[in-house]
C-alpha atoms as a PDB file:
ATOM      1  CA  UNK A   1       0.000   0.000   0.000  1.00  0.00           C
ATOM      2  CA  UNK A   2       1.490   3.629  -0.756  1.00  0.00           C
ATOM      3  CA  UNK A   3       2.413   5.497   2.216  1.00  0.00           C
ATOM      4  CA  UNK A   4       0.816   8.747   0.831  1.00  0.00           C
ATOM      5  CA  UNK A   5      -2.990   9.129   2.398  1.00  0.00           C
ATOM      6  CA  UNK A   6      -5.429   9.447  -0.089  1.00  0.00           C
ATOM      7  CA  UNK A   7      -8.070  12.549   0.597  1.00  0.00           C
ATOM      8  CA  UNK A   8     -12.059  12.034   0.090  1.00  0.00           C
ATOM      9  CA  UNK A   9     -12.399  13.638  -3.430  1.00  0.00           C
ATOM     10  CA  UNK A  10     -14.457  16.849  -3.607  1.00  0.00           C
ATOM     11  CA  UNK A  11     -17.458  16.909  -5.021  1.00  0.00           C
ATOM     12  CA  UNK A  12     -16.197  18.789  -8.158  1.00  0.00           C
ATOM     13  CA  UNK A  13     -14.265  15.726  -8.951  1.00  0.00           C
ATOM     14  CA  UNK A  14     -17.038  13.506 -10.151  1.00  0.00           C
ATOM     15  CA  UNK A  15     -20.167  14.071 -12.256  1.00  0.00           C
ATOM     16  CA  UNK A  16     -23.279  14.541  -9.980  1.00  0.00           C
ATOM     17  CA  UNK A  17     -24.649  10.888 -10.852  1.00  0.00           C
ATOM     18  CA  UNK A  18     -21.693   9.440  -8.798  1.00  0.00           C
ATOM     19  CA  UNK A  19     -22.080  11.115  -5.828  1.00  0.00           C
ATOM     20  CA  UNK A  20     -24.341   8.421  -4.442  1.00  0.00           C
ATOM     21  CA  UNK A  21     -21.173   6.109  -5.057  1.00  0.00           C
ATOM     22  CA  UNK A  22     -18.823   8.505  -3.334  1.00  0.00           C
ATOM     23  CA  UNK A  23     -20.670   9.110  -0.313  1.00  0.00           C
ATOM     24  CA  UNK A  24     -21.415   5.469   0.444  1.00  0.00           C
ATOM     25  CA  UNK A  25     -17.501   4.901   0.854  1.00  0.00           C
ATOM     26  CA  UNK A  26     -17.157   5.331   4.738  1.00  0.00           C
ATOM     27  CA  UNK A  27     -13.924   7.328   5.423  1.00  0.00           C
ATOM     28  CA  UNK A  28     -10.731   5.513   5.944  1.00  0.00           C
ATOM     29  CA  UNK A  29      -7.870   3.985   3.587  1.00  0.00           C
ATOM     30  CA  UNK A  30      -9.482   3.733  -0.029  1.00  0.00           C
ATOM     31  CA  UNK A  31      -6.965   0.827  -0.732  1.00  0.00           C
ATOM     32  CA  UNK A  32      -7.678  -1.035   2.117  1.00  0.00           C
ATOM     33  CA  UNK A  33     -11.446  -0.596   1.605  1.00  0.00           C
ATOM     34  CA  UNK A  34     -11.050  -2.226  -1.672  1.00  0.00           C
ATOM     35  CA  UNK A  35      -9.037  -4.833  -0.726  1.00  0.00           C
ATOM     36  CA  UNK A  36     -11.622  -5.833   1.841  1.00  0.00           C
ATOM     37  CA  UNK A  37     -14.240  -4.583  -0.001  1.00  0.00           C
ATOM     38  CA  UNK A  38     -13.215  -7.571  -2.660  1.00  0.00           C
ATOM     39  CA  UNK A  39     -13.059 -10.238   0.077  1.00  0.00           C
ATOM     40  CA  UNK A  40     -16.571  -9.428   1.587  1.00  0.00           C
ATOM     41  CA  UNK A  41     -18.509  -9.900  -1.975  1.00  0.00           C
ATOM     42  CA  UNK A  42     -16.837 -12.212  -2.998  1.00  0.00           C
ATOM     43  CA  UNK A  43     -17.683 -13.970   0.078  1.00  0.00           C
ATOM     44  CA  UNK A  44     -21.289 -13.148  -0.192  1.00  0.00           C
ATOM     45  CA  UNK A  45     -21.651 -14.659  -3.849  1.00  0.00           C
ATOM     46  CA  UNK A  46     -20.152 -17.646  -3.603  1.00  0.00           C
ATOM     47  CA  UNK A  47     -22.955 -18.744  -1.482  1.00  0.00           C
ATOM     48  CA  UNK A  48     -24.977 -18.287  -4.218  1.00  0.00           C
ATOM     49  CA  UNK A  49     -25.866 -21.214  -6.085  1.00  0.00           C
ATOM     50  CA  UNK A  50     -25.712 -21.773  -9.733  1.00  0.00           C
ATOM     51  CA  UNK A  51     -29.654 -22.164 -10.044  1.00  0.00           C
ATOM     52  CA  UNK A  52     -30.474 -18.804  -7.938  1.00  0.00           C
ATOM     53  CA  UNK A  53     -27.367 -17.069  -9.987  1.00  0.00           C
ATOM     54  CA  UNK A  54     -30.054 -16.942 -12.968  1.00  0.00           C
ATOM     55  CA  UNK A  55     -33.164 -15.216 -10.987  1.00  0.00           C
ATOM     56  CA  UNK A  56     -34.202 -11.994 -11.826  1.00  0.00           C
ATOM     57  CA  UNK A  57     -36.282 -10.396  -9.193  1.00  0.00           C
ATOM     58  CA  UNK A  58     -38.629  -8.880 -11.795  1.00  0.00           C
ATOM     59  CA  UNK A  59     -39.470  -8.900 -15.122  1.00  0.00           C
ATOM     60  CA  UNK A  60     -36.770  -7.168 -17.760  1.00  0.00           C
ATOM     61  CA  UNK A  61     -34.558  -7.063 -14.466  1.00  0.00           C
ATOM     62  CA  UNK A  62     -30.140  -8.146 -14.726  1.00  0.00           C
ATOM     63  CA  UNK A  63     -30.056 -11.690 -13.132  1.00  0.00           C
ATOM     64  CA  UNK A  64     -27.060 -12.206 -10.400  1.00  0.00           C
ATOM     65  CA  UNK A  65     -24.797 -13.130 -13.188  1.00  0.00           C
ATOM     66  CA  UNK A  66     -25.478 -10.123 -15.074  1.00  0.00           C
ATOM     67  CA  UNK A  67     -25.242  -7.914 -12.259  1.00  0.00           C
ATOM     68  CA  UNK A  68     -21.694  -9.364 -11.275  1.00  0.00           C
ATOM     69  CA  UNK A  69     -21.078  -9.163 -15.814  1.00  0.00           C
ATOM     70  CA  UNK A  70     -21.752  -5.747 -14.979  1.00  0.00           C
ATOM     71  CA  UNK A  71     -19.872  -4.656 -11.793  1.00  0.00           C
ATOM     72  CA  UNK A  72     -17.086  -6.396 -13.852  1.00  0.00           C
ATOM     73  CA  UNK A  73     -17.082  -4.490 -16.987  1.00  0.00           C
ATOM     74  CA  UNK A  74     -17.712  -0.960 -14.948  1.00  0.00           C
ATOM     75  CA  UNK A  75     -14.630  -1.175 -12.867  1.00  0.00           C
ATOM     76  CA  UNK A  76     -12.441  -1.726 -15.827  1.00  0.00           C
ATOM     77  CA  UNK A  77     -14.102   0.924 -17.666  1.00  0.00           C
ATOM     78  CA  UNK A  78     -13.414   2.865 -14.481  1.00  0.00           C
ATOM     79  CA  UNK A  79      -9.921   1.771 -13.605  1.00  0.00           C
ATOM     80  CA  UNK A  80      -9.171   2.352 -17.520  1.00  0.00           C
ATOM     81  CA  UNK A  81      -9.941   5.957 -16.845  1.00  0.00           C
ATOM     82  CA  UNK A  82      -7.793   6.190 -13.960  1.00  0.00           C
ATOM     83  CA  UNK A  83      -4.962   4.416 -15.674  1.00  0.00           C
ATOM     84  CA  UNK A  84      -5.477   7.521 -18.589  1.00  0.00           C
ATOM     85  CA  UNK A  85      -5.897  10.334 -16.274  1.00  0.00           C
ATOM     86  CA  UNK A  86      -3.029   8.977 -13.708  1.00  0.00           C
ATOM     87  CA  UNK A  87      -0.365   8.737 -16.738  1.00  0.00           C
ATOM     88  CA  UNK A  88      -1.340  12.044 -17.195  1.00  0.00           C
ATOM     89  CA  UNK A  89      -3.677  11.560 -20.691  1.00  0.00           C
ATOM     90  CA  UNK A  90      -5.701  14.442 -21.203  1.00  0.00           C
ATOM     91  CA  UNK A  91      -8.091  12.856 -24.135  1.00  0.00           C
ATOM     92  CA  UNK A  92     -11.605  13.225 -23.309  1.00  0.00           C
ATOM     93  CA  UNK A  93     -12.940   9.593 -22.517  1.00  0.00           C
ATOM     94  CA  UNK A  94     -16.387   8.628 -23.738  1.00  0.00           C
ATOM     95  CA  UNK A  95     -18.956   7.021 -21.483  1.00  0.00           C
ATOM     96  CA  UNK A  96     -20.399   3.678 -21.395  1.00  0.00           C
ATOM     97  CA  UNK A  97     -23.950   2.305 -22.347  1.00  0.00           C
ATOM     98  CA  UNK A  98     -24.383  -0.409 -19.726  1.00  0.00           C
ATOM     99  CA  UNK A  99     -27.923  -1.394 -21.501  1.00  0.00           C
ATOM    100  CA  UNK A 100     -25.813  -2.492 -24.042  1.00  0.00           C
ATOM    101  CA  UNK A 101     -22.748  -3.868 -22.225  1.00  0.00           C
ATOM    102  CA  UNK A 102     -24.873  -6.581 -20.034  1.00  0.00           C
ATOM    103  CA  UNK A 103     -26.040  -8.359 -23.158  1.00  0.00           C
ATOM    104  CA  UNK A 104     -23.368  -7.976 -25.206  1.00  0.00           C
ATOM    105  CA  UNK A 105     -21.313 -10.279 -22.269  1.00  0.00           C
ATOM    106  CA  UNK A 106     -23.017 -13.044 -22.331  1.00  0.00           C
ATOM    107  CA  UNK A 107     -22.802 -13.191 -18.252  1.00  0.00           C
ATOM    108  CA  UNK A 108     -26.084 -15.702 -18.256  1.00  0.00           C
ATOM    109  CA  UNK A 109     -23.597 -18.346 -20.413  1.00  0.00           C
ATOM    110  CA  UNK A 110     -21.284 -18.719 -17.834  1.00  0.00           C
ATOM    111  CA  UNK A 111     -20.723 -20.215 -14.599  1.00  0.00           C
ATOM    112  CA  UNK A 112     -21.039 -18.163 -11.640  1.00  0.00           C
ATOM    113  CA  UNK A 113     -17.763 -19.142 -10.227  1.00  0.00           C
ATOM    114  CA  UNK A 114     -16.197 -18.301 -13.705  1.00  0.00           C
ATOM    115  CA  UNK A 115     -17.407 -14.232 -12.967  1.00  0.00           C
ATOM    116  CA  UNK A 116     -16.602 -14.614  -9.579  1.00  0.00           C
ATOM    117  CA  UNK A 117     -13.276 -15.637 -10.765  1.00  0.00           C
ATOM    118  CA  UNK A 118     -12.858 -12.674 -12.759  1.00  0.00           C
ATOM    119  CA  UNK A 119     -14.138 -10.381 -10.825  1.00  0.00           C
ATOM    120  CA  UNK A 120     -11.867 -10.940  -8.069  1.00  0.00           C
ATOM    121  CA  UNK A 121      -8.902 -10.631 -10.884  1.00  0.00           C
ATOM    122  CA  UNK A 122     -10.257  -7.290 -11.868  1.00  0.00           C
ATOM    123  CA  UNK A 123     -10.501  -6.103  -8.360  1.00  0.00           C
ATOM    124  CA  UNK A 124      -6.848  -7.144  -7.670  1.00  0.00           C
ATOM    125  CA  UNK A 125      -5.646  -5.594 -11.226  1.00  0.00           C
ATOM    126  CA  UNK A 126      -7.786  -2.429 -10.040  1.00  0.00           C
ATOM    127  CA  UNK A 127      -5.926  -2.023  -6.576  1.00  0.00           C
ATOM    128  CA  UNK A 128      -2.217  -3.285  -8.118  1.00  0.00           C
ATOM    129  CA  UNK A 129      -2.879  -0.370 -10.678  1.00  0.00           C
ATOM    130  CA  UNK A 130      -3.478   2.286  -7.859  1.00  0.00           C
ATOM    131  CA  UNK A 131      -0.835   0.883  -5.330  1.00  0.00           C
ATOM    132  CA  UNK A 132       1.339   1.701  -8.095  1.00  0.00           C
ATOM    133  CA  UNK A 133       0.569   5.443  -8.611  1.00  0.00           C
ATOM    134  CA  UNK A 134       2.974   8.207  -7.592  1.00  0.00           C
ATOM    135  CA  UNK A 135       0.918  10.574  -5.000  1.00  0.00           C
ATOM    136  CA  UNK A 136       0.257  13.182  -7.623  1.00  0.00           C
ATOM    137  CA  UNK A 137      -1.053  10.890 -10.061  1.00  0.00           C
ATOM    138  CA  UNK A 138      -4.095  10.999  -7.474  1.00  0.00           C
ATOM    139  CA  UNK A 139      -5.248  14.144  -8.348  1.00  0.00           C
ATOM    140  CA  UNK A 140      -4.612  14.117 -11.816  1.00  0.00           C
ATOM    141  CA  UNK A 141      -8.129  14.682 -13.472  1.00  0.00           C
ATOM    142  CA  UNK A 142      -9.766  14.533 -16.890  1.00  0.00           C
ATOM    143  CA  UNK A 143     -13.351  14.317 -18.636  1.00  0.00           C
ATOM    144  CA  UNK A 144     -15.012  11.273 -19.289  1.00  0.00           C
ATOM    145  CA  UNK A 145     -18.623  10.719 -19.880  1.00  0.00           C
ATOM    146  CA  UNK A 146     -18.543  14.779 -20.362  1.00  0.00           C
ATOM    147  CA  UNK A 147     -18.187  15.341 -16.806  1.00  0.00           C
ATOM    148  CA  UNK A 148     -14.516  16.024 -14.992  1.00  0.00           C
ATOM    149  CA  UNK A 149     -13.476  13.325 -12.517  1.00  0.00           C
ATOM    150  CA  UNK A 150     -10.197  12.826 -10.919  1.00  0.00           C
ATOM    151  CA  UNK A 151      -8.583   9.390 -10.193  1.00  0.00           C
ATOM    152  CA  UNK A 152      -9.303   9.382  -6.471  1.00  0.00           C
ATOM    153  CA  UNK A 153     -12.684  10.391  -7.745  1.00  0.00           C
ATOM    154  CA  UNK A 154     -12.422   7.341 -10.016  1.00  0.00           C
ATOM    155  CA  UNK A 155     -11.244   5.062  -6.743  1.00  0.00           C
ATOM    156  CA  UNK A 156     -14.581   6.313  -4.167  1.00  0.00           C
ATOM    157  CA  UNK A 157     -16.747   5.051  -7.716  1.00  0.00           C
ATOM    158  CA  UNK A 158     -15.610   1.666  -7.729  1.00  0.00           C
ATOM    159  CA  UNK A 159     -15.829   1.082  -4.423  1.00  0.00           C
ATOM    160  CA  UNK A 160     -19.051   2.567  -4.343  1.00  0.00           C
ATOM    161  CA  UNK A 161     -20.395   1.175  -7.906  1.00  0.00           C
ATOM    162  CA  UNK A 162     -19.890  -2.455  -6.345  1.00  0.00           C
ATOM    163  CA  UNK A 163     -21.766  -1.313  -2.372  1.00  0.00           C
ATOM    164  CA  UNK A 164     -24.200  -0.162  -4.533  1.00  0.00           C
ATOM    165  CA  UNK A 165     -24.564  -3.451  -6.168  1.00  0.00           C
ATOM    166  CA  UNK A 166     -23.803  -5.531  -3.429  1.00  0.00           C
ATOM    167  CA  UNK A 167     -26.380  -4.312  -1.622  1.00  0.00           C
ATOM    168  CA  UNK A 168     -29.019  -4.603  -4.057  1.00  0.00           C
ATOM    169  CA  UNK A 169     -28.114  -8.294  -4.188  1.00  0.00           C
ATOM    170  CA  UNK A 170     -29.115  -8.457  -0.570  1.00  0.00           C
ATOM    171  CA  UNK A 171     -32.056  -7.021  -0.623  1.00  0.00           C
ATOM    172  CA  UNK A 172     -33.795  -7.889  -3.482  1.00  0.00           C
ATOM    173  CA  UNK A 173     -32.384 -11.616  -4.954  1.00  0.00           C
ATOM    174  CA  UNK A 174     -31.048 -12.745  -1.250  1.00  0.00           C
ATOM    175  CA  UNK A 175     -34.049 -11.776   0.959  1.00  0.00           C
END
């Protein structure tokens, strides 16, 4: 873990829309929230079995494996934008139509324990990537989805994009 503490990003370094995601990190080590973060759902959806990883608690709802196909291709879009922004790459990046990403993966094809799989490779690429930034890479910013963010702004998304998730798993496919 870098020895440099990472600030809470300001509110001006994320598009409005996120701010749900931001403010459901509790303060503390970002990192180290991750890291656990990773553990904990992981943890949670492995009790899941194969046959309940295909309900959809309504009609023209994601089913468990989609949601996990989709928590999976958000934080690489997300740590993709940190990677640009951190190296310093001003290009304007464009968003991403989720709509279209959850069928286009297939999720429902595959095995649970094959997206669990993956998804705890993502989250360990995602936290290797940010371990490895020098502390001004942390407030390096840019535009994506037409809306500034910063990479610590990028790091309070993930985390939050998968709480956000996770708990929606709970409450309405677990309960």
């Amino acid at each position: 873990m870098p020895t440099v503490q990472i600030p809470r990003p300001a509110g001006t370094e994320y598009a409005p829309f996120h701010a749900a995601y931001v403010q459901g990190v509790p303060e503390g080590d970002i990192l180290a929230f991750l890291e656990r973060q990773g553990r904990e759902t992981g943890g949670l959806l492995r009790g899941i079995s194969e046959t309940h990883s295909r309900h959809r608690y309504a009609p023209g709802k994601w089913s468990v494996k989609e949601v996990v196909g989709h928590v999976i291709d958000a934080e690489r879009v997300f740590s993709y934008r940190a990677l640009r922004f951190g190296r310093n790459d001003p290009t304007p990046l464009p968003g991403f139509d989720e709509k279209v990403y959850a069928p286009a993966g297939g999720f429902g094809a595959r095995t649970l324990a094959s997206l669990l799989d993956e998804l705890e490779a993502v989250r360990r690429a995602t936290i290797l990537l940010f371990e490895g930034f020098p502390p001004e890479a942390w407030s390096r910013a840019g535009v994506a989805s037409e809306n500034p963010v910063s990479v610590r702004g990028l790091a309070y998304i993930i985390a939050g994009h998968e709480r956000h998730h996770r708990s929606v798993i709970a409450e309405r496919y677990l309960a």
